[in-house]
N, C-alpha and C. Protein backbone atom coordinates (compact mmCIF):
# COMPACT_ATOMS: atom_id res chain seq x y z
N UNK A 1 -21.41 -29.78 -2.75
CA UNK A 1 -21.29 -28.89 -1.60
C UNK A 1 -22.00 -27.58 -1.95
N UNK A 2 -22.61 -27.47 -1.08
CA UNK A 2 -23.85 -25.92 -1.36
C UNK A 2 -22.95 -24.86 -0.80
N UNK A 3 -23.40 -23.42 -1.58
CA UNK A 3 -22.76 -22.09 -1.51
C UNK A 3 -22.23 -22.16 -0.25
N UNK A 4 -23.49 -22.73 0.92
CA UNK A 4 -23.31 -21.99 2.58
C UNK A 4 -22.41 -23.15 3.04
N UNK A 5 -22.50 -24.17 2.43
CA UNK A 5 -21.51 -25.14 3.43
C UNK A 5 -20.13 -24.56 2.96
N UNK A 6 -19.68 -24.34 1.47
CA UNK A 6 -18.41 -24.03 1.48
C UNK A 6 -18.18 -22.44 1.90
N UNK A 7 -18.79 -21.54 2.45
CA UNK A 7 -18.77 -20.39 3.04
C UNK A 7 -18.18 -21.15 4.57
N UNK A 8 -18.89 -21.57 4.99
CA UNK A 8 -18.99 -22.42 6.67
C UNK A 8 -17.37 -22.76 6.59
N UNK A 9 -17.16 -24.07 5.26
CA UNK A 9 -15.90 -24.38 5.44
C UNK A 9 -14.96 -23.41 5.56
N UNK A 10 -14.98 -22.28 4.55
CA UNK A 10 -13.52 -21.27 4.39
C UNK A 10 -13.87 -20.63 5.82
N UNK A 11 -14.80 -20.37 6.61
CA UNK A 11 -14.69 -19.91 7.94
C UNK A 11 -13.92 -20.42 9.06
N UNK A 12 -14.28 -21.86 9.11
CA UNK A 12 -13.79 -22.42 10.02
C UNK A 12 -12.42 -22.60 9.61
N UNK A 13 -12.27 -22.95 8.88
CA UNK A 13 -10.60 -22.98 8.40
C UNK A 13 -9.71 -21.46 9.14
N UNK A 14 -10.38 -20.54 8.38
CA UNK A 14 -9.76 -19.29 9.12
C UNK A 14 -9.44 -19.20 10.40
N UNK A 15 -10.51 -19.56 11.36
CA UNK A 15 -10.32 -19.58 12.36
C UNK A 15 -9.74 -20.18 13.31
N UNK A 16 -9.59 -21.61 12.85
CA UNK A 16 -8.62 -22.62 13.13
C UNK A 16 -7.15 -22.75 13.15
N UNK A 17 -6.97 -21.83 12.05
CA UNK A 17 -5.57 -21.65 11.23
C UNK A 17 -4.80 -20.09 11.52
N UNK A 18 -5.89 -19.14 12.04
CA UNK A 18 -5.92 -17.89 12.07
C UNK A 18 -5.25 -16.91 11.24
N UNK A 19 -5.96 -17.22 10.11
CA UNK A 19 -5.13 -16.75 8.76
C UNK A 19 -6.23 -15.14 8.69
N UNK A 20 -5.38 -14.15 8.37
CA UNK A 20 -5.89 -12.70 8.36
C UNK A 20 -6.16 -12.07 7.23
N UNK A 21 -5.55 -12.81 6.18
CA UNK A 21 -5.64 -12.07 5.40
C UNK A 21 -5.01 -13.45 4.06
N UNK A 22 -5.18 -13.43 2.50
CA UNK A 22 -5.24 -13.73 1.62
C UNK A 22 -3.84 -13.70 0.84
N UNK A 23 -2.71 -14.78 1.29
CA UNK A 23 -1.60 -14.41 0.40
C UNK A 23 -1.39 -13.90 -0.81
N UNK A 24 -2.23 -15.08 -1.79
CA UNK A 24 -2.07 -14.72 -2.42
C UNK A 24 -2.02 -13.43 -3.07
N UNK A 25 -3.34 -12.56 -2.49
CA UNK A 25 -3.55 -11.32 -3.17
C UNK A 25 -2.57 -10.21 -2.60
N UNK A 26 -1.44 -10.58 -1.32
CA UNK A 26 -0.70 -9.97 -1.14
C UNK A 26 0.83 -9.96 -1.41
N UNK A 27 0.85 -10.78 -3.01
CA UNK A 27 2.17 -11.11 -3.50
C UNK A 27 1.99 -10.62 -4.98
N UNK A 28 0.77 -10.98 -5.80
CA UNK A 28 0.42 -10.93 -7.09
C UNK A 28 -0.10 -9.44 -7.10
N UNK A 29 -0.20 -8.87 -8.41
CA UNK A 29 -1.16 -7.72 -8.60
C UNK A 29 -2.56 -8.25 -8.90
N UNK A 30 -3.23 -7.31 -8.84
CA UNK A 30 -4.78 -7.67 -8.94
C UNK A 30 -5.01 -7.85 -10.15
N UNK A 31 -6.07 -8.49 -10.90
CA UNK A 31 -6.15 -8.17 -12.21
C UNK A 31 -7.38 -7.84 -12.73
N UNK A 32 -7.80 -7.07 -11.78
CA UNK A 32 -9.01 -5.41 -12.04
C UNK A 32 -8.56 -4.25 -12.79
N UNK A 33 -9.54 -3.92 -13.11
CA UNK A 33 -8.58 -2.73 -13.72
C UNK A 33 -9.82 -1.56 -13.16
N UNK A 34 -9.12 -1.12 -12.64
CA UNK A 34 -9.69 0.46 -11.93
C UNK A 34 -10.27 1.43 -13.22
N UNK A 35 -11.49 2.29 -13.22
CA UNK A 35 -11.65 3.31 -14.40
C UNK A 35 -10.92 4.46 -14.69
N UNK A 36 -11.14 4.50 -15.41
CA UNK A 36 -10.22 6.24 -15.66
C UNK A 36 -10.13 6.97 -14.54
N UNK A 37 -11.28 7.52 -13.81
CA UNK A 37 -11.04 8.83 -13.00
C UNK A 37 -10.54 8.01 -11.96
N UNK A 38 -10.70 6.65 -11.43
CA UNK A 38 -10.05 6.07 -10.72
C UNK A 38 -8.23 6.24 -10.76
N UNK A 39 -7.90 5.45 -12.04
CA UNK A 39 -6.56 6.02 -12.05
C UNK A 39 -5.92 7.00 -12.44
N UNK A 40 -7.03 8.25 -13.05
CA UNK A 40 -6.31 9.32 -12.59
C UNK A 40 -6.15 10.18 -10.73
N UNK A 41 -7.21 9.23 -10.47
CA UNK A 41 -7.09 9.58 -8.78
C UNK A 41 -5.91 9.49 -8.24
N UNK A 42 -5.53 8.25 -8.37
CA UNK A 42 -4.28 7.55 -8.22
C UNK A 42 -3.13 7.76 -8.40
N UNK A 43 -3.16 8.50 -9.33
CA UNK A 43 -1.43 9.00 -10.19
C UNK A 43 -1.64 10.20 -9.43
N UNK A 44 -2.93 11.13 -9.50
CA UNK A 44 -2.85 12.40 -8.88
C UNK A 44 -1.89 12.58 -7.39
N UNK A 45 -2.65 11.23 -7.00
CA UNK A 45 -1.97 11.01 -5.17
C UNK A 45 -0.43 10.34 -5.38
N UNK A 46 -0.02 9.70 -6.24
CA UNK A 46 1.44 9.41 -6.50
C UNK A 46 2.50 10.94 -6.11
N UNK A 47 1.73 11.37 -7.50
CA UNK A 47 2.74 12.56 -7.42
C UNK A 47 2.41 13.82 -6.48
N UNK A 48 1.53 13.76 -5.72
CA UNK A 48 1.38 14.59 -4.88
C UNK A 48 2.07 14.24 -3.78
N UNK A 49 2.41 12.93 -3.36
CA UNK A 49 2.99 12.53 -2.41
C UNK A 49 4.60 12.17 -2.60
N UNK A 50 4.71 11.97 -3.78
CA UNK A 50 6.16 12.25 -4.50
C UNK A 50 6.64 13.73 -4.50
N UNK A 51 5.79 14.97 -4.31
CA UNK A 51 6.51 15.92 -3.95
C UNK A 51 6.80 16.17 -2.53
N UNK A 52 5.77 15.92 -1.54
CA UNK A 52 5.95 15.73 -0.10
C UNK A 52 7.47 15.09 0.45
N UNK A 53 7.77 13.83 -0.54
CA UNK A 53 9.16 13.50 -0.48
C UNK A 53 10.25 14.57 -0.57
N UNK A 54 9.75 14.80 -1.85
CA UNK A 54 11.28 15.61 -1.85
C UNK A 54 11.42 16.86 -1.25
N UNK A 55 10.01 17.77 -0.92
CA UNK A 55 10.60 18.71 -0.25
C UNK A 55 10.86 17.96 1.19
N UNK A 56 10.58 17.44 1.76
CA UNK A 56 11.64 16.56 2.92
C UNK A 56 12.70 16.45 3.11
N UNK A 57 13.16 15.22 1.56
CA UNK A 57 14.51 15.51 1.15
C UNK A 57 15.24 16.89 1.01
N UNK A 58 14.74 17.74 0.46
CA UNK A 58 15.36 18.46 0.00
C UNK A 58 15.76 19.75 1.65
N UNK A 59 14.50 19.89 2.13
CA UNK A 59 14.52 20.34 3.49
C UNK A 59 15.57 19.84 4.82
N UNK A 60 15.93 18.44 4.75
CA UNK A 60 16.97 17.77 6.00
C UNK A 60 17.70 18.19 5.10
N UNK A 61 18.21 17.85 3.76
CA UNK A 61 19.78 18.56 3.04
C UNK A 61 20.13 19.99 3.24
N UNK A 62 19.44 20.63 3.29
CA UNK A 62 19.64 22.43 3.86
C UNK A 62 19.55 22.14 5.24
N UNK A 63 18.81 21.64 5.62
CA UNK A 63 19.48 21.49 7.27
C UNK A 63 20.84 21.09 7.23
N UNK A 64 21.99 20.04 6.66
CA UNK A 64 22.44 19.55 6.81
C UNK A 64 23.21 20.21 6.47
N UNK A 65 22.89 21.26 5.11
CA UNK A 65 24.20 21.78 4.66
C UNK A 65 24.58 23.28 5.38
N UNK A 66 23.43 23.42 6.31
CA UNK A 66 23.47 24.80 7.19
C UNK A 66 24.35 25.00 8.49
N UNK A 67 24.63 23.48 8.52
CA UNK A 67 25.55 23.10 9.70
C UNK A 67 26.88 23.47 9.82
N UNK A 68 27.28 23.49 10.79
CA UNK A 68 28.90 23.92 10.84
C UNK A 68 29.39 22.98 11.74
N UNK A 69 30.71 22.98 11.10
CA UNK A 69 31.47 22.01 11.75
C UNK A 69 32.98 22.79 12.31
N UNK A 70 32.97 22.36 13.61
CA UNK A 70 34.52 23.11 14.03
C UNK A 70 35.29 22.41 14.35
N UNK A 71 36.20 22.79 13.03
CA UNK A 71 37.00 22.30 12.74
C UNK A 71 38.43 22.78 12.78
C-alpha cells in the first residue's frame, strides 16, 4: 500500500466514522520533549496563572468574610 493510498484510507475512515480527533493522544502524554525555553515558557505560564487563582480565591473569601449576617 503506497504513502497516498494509506493517507486516502485514514481519510475516508474519518469521515465515515466522524472521528475529530485522536484518542489516543488524548489519554496518554506525549512523548516529545519540548526545549528548554519551551519549558521554561510553560512553567512561566503555570505559575502565572496559578497566581490569577488565588488572588480570586483569595478576593471571593474577603468578599465573603465582609459580609454580615443578621442575626
Amino acid at each position: 500500500m503506497s504513502h497516498h493510498d494509506r493517507d486516502a484510507e485514514i481519510a475516508a475512515f474519518i469521515r465515515s466514522k466522524g472521528v475529530t480527533r485522536c484518542p489516543t493522544a488524548c489519554v496518554s502524554p506525549t512523548q516529545g520533549s519540548p526545549d528548554l525555553a519551551d519549558q521554561a515558557a510553560l512553567e512561566q505560564y503555570a505559575n502565572a496563572r496559578d497566581q490569577v487563582l488565588r488572588r480570586k480565591i483569595a478576593a471571593r473569601w474577603q468578599a465573603f468574610g465582609s459580609l454580615q449576617f443578621g442575626y
